[in-house]
N, C-alpha and C. Protein backbone atom coordinates (compact mmCIF):
# COMPACT_ATOMS: atom_id res chain seq x y z
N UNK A 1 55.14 49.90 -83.06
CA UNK A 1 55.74 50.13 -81.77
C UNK A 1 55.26 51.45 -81.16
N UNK A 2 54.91 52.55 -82.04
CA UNK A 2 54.85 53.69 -81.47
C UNK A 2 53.26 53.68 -81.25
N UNK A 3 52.61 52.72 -81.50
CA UNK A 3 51.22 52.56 -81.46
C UNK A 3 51.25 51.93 -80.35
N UNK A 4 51.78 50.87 -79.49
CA UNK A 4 51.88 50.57 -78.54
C UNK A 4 51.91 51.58 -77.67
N UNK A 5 53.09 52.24 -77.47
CA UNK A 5 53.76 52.82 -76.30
C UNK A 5 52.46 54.46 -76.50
N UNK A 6 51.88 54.68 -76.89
CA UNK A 6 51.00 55.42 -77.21
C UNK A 6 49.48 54.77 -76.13
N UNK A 7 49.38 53.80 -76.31
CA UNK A 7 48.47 52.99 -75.80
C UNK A 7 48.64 53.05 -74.37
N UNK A 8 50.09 52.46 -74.01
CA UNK A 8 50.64 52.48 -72.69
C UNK A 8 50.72 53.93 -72.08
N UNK A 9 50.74 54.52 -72.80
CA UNK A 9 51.38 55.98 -72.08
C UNK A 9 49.59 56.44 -71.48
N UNK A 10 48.83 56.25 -72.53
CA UNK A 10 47.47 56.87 -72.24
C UNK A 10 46.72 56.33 -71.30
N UNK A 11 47.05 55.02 -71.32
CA UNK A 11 46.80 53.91 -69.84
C UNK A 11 47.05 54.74 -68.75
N UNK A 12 48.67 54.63 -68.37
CA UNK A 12 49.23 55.27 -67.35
C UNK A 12 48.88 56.61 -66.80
N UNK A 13 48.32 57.46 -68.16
CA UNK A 13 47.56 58.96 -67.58
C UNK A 13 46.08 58.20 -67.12
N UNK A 14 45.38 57.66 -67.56
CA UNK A 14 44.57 57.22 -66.86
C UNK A 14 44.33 56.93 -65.71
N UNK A 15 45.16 55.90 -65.45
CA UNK A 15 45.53 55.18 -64.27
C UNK A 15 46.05 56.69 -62.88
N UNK A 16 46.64 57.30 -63.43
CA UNK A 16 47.00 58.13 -62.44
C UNK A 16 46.26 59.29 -61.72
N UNK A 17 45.18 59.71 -63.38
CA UNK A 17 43.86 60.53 -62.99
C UNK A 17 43.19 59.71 -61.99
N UNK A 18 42.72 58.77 -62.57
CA UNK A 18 42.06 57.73 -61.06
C UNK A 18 42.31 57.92 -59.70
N UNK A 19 43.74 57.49 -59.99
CA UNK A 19 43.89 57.07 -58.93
C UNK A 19 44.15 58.44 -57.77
N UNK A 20 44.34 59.60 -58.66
CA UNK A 20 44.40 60.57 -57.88
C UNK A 20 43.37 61.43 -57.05
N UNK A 21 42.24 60.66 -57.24
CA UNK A 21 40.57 61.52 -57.21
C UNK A 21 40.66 60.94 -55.43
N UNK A 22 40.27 61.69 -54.82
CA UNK A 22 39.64 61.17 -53.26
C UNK A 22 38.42 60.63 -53.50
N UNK A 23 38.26 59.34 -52.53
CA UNK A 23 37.31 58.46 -52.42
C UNK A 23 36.39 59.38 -52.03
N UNK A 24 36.54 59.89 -50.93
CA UNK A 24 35.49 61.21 -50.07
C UNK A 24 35.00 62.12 -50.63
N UNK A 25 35.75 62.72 -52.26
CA UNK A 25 35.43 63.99 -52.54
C UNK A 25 34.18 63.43 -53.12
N UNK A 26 33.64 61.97 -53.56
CA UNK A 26 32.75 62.08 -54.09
C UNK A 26 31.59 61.46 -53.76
N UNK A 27 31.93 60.20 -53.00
CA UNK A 27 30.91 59.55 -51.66
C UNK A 27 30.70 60.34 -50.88
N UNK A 28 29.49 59.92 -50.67
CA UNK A 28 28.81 60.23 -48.96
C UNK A 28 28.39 59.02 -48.59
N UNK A 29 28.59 59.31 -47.03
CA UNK A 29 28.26 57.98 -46.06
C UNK A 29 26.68 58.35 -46.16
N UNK A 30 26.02 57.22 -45.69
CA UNK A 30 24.07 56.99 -45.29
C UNK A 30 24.58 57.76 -44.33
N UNK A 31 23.41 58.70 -44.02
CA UNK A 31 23.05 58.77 -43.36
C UNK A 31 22.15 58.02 -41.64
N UNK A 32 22.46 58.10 -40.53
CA UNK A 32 21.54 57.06 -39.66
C UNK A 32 20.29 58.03 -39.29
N UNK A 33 19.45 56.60 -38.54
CA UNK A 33 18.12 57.21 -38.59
C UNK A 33 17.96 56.63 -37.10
N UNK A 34 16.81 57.70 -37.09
CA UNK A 34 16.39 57.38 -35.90
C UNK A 34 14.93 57.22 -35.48
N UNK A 35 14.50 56.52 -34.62
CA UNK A 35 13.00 55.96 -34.51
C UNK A 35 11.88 57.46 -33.73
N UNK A 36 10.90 57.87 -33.67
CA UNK A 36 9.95 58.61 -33.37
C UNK A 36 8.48 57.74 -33.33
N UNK A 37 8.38 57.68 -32.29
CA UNK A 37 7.14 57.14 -32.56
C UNK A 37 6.10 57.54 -30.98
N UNK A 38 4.67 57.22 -30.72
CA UNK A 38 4.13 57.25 -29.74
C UNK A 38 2.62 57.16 -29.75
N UNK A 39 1.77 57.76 -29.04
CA UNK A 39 0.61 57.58 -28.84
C UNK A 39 -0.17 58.77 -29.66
N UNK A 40 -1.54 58.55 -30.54
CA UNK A 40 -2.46 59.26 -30.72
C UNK A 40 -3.95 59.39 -30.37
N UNK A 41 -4.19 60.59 -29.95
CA UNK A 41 -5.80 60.23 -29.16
C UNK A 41 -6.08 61.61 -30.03
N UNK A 42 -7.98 61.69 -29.67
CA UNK A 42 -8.53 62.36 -29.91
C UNK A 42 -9.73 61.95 -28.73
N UNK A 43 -10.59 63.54 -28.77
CA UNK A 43 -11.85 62.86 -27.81
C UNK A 43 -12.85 62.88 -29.17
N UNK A 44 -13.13 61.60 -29.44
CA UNK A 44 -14.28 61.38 -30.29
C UNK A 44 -15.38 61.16 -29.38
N UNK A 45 -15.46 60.79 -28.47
CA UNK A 45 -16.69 60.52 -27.70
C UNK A 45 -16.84 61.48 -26.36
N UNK A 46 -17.37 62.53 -26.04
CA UNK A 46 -17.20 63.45 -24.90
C UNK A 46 -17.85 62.64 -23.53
N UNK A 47 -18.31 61.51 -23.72
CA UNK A 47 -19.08 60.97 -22.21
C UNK A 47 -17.88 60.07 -22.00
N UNK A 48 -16.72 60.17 -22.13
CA UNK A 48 -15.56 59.30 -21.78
C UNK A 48 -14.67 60.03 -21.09
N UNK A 49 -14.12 59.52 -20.30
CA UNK A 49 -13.02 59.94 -19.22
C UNK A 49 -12.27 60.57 -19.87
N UNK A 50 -11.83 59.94 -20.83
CA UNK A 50 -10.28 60.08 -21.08
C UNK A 50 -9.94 60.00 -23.03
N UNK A 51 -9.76 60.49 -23.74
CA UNK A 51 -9.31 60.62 -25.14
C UNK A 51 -9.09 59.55 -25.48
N UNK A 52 -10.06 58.83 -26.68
CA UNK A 52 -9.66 57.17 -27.16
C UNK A 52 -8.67 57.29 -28.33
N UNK A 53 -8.60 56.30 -29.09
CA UNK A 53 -7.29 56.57 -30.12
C UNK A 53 -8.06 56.92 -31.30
N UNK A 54 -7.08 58.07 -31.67
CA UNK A 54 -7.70 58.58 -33.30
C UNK A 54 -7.45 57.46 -34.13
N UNK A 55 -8.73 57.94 -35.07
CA UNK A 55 -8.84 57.00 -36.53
C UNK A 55 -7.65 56.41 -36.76
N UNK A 56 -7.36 55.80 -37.41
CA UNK A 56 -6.15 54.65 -38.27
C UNK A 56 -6.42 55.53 -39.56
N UNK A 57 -5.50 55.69 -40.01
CA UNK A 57 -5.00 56.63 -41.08
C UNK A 57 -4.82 57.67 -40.83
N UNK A 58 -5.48 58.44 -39.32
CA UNK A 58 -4.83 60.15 -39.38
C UNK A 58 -3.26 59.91 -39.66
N UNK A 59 -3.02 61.52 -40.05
CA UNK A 59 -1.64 61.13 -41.15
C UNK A 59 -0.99 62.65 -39.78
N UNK A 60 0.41 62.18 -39.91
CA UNK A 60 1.46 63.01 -39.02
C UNK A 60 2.94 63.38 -40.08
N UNK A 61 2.35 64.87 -40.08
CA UNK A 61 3.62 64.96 -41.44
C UNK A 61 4.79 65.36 -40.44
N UNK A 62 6.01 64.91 -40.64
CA UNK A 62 7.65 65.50 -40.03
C UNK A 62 7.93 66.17 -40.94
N UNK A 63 8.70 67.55 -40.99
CA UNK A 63 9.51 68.19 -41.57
C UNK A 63 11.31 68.53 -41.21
N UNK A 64 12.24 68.02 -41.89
CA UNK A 64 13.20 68.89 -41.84
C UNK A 64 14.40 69.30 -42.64
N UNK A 65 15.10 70.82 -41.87
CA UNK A 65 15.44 71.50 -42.92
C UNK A 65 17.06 70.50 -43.53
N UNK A 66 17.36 70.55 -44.73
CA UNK A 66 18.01 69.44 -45.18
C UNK A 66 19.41 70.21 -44.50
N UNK A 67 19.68 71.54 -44.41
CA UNK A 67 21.18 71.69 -43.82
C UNK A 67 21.19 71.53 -42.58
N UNK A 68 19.96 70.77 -41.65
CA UNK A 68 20.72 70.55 -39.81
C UNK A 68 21.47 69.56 -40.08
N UNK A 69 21.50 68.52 -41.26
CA UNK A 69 22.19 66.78 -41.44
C UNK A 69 23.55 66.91 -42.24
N UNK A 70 23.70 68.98 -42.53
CA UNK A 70 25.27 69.26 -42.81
C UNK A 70 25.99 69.10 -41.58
N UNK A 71 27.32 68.68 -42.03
CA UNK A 71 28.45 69.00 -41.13
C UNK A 71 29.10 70.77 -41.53
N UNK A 72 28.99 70.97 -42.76
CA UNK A 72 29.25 71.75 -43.67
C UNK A 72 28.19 72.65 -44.24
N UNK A 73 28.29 73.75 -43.71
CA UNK A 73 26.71 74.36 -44.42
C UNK A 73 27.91 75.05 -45.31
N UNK A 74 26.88 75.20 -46.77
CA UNK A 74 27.50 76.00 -47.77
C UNK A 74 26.43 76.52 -47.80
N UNK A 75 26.86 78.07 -47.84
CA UNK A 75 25.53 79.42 -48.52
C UNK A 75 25.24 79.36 -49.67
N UNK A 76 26.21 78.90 -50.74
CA UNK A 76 25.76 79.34 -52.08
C UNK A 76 24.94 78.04 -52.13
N UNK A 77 24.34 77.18 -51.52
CA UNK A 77 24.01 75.75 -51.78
C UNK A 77 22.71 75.98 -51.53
N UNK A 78 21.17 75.70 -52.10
CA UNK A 78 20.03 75.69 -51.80
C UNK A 78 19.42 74.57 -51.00
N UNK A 79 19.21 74.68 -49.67
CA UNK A 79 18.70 73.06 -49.15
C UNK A 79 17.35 73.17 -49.04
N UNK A 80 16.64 71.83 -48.83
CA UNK A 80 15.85 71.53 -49.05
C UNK A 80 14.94 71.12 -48.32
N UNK A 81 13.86 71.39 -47.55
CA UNK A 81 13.34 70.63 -46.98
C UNK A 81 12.39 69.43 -46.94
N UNK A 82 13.11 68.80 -46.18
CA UNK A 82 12.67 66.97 -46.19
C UNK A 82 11.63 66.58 -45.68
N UNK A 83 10.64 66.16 -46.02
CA UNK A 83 9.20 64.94 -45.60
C UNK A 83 9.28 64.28 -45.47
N UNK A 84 8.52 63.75 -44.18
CA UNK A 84 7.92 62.73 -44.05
C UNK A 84 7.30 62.36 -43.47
N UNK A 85 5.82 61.25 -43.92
CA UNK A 85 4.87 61.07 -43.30
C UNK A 85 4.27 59.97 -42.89
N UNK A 86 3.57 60.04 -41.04
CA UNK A 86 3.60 58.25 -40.42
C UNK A 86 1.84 58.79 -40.38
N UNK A 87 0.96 57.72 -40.82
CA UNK A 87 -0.14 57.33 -40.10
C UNK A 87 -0.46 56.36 -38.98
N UNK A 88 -1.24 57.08 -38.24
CA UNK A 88 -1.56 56.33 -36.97
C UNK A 88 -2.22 54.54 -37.59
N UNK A 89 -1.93 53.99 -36.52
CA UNK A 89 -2.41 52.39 -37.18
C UNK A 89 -2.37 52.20 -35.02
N UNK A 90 -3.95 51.98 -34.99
CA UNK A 90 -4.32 51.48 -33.40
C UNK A 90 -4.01 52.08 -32.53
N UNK A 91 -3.92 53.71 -32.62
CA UNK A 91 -3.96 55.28 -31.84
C UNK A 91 -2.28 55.17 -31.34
N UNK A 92 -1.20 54.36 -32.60
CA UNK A 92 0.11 54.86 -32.62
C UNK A 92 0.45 55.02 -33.66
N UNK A 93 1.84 55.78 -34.16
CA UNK A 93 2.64 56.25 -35.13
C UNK A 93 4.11 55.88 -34.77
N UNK A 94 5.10 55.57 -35.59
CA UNK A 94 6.54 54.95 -35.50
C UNK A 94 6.75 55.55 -36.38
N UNK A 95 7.61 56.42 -36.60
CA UNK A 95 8.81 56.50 -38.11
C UNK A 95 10.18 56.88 -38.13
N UNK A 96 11.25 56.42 -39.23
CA UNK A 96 12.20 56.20 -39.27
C UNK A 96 12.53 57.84 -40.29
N UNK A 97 13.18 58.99 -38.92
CA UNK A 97 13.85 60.09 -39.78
C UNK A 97 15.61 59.77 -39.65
N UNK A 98 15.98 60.80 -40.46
CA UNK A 98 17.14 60.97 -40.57
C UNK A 98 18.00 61.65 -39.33
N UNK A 99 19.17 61.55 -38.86
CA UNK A 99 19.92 62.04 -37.94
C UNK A 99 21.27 62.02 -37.47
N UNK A 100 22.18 62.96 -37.57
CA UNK A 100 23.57 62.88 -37.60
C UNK A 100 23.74 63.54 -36.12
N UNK A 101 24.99 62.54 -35.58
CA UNK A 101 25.89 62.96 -34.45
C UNK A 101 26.20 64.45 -33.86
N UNK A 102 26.08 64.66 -35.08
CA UNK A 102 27.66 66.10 -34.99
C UNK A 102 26.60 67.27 -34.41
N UNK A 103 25.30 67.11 -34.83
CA UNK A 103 24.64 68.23 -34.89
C UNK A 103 22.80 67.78 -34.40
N UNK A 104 22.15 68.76 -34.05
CA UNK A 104 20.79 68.56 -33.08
C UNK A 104 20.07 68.77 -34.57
N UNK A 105 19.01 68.33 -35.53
CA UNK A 105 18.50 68.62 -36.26
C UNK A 105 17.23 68.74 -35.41
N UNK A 106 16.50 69.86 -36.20
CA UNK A 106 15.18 70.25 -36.04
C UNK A 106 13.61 69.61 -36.74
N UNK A 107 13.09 68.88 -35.97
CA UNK A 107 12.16 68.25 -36.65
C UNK A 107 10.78 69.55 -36.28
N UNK A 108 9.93 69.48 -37.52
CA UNK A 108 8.70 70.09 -37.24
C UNK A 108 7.50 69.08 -37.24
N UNK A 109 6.61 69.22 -36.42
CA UNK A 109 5.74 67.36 -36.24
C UNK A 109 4.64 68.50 -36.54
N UNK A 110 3.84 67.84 -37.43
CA UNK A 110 2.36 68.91 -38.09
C UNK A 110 1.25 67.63 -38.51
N UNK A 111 0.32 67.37 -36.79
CA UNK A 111 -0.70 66.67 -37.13
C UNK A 111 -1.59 67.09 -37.80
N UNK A 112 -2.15 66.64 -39.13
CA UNK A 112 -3.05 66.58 -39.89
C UNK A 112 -4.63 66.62 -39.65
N UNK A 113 -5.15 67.60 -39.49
CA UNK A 113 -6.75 67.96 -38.95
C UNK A 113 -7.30 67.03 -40.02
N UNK A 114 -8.37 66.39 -38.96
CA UNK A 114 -9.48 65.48 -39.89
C UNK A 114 -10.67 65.43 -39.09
N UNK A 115 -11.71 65.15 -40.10
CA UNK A 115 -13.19 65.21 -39.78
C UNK A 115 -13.45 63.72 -39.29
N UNK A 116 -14.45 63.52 -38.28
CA UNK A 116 -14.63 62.79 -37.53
C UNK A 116 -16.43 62.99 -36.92
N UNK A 117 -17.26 61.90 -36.79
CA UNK A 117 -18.40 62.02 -35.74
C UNK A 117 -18.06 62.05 -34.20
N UNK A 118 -18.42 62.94 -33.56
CA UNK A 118 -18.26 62.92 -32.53
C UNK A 118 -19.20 62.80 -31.16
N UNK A 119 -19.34 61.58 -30.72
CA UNK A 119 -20.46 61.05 -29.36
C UNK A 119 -20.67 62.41 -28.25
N UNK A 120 -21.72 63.01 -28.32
CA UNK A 120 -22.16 64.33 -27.84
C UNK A 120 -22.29 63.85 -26.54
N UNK A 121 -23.67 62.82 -26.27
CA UNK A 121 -24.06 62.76 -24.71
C UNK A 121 -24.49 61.53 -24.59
N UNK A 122 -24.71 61.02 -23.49
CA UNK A 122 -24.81 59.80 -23.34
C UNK A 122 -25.90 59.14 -24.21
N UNK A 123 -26.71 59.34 -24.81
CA UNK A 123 -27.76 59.08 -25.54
C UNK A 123 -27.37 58.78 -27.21
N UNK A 124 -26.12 59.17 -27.13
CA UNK A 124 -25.25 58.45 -28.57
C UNK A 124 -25.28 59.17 -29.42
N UNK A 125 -25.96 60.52 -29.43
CA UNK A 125 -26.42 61.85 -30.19
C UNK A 125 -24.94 62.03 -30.80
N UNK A 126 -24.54 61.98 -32.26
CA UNK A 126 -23.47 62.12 -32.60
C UNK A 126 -23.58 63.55 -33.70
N UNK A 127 -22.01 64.59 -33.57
CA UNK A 127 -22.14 65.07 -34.00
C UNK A 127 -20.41 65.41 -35.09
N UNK A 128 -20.42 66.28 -36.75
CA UNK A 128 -19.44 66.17 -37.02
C UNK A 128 -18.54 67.11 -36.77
N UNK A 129 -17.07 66.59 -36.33
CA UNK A 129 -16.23 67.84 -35.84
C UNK A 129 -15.11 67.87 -36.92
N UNK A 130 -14.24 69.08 -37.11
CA UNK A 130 -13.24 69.00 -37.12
C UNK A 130 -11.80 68.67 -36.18
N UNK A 131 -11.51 67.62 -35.91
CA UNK A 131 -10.18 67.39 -34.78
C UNK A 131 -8.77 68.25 -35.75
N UNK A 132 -8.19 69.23 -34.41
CA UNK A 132 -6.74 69.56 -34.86
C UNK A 132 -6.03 69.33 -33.76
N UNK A 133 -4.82 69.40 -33.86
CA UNK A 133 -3.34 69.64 -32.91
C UNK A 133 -2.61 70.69 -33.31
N UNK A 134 -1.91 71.27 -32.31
CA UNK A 134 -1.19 72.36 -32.82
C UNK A 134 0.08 71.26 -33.21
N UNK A 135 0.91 72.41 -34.34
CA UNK A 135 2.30 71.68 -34.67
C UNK A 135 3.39 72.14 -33.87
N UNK A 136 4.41 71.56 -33.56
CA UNK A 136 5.44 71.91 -32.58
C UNK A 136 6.40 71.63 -33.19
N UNK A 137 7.78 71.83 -32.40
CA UNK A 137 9.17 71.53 -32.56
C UNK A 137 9.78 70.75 -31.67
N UNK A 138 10.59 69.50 -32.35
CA UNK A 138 11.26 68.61 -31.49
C UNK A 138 12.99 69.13 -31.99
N UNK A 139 13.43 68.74 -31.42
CA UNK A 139 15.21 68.59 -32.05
C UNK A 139 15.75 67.19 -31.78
N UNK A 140 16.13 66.34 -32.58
CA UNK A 140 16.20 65.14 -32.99
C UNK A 140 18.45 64.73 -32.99
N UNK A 141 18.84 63.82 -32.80
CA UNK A 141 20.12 63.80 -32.72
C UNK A 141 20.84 62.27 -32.46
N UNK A 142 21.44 61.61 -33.61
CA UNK A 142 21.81 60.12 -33.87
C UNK A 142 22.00 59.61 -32.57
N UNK A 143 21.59 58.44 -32.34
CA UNK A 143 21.47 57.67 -31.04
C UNK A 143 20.65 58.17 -30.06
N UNK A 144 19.96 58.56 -30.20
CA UNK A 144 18.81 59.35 -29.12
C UNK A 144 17.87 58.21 -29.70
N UNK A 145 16.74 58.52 -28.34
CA UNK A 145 14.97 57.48 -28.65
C UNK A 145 14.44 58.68 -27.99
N UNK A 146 13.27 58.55 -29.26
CA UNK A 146 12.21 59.94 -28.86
C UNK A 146 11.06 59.76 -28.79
N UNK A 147 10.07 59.77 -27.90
CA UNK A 147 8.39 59.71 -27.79
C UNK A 147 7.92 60.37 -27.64
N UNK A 148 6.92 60.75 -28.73
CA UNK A 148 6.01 62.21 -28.66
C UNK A 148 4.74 61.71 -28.99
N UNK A 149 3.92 61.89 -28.19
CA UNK A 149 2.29 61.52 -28.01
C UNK A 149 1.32 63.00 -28.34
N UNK A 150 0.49 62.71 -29.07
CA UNK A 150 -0.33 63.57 -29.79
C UNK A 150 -1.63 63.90 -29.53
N UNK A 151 -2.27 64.88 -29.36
CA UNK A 151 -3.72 64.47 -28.34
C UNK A 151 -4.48 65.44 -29.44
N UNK A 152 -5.33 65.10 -30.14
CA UNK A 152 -6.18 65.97 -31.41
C UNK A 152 -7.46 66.14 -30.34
N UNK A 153 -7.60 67.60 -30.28
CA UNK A 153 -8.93 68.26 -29.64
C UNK A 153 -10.12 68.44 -30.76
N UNK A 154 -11.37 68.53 -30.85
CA UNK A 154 -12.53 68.40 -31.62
C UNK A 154 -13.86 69.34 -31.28
């Protein structure tokens, strides 16, 4: 009997530790995301009007810092900063970052310099360049649509 009620009793502390824990203190909701995407050119060919689309695979790294997606910044807490990276596919890029309501997070967009031949003069005389972009700052914020077009000089 006393082996029972021993059983029961240790249940019931159980049961009550449980049940006493907040759902919240230990979940977190997903985060939502939001779309970035737009146009990439470069002038690979200089006898052209106008900048055609860079290579398929130039790569477009996003950065951001992991406490803009706090509601809660803690100091003693080390955050982290987050990657991520879209390649162009047919002189566009689309990608899916992170983004909360409460607060404007800071994206850093850092196109990736790449080597390329580049059409000198009309005579097809090609020569090799390095193409860059400078990197900039967007600020990003849940339910927003954002288009940022990229133009790599050579």
């Amino acid at each position: 009997m006393k082996r029972i009620f021993s059983i029961i009793a240790i249940a019931l502390i159980g049961a009550f530790v449980l049940s006493s824990c907040n759902k919240n203190d230990y979940e977190t909701e997903p985060l939502k995301t939001i779309t970035v995407s737009g146009t990439v050119k470069a002038n690979l060919d200089l006898t052209a009007a106008n900048p055609g689309d860079a290579p398929n695979g130039t790569k477009i790294i996003f950065r951001i810092d992991a406490s803009d997606l706090c509601q809660t910044y803690d100091p003693s807490y080390t955050y982290e900063t987050l990657q991520y990276e879209a390649e162009v596919s047919g002189g566009k890029y689309s990608i899916e970052l992170p983004a909360v309501k409460f607060n404007a997070a800071s994206v850093d967009i850092v196109p990736v310099d790449f080597k390329a031949n580049q059409i000198q003069d009309a005579s097809g005389a090609t020569k090799e360049k390095v193409f860059t972009s400078p990197a900039y700052t967007i600020s990003i914020q849940e339910g927003e649509v954002y288009f940022e077009d990229i133009v790599f000089i050579g």
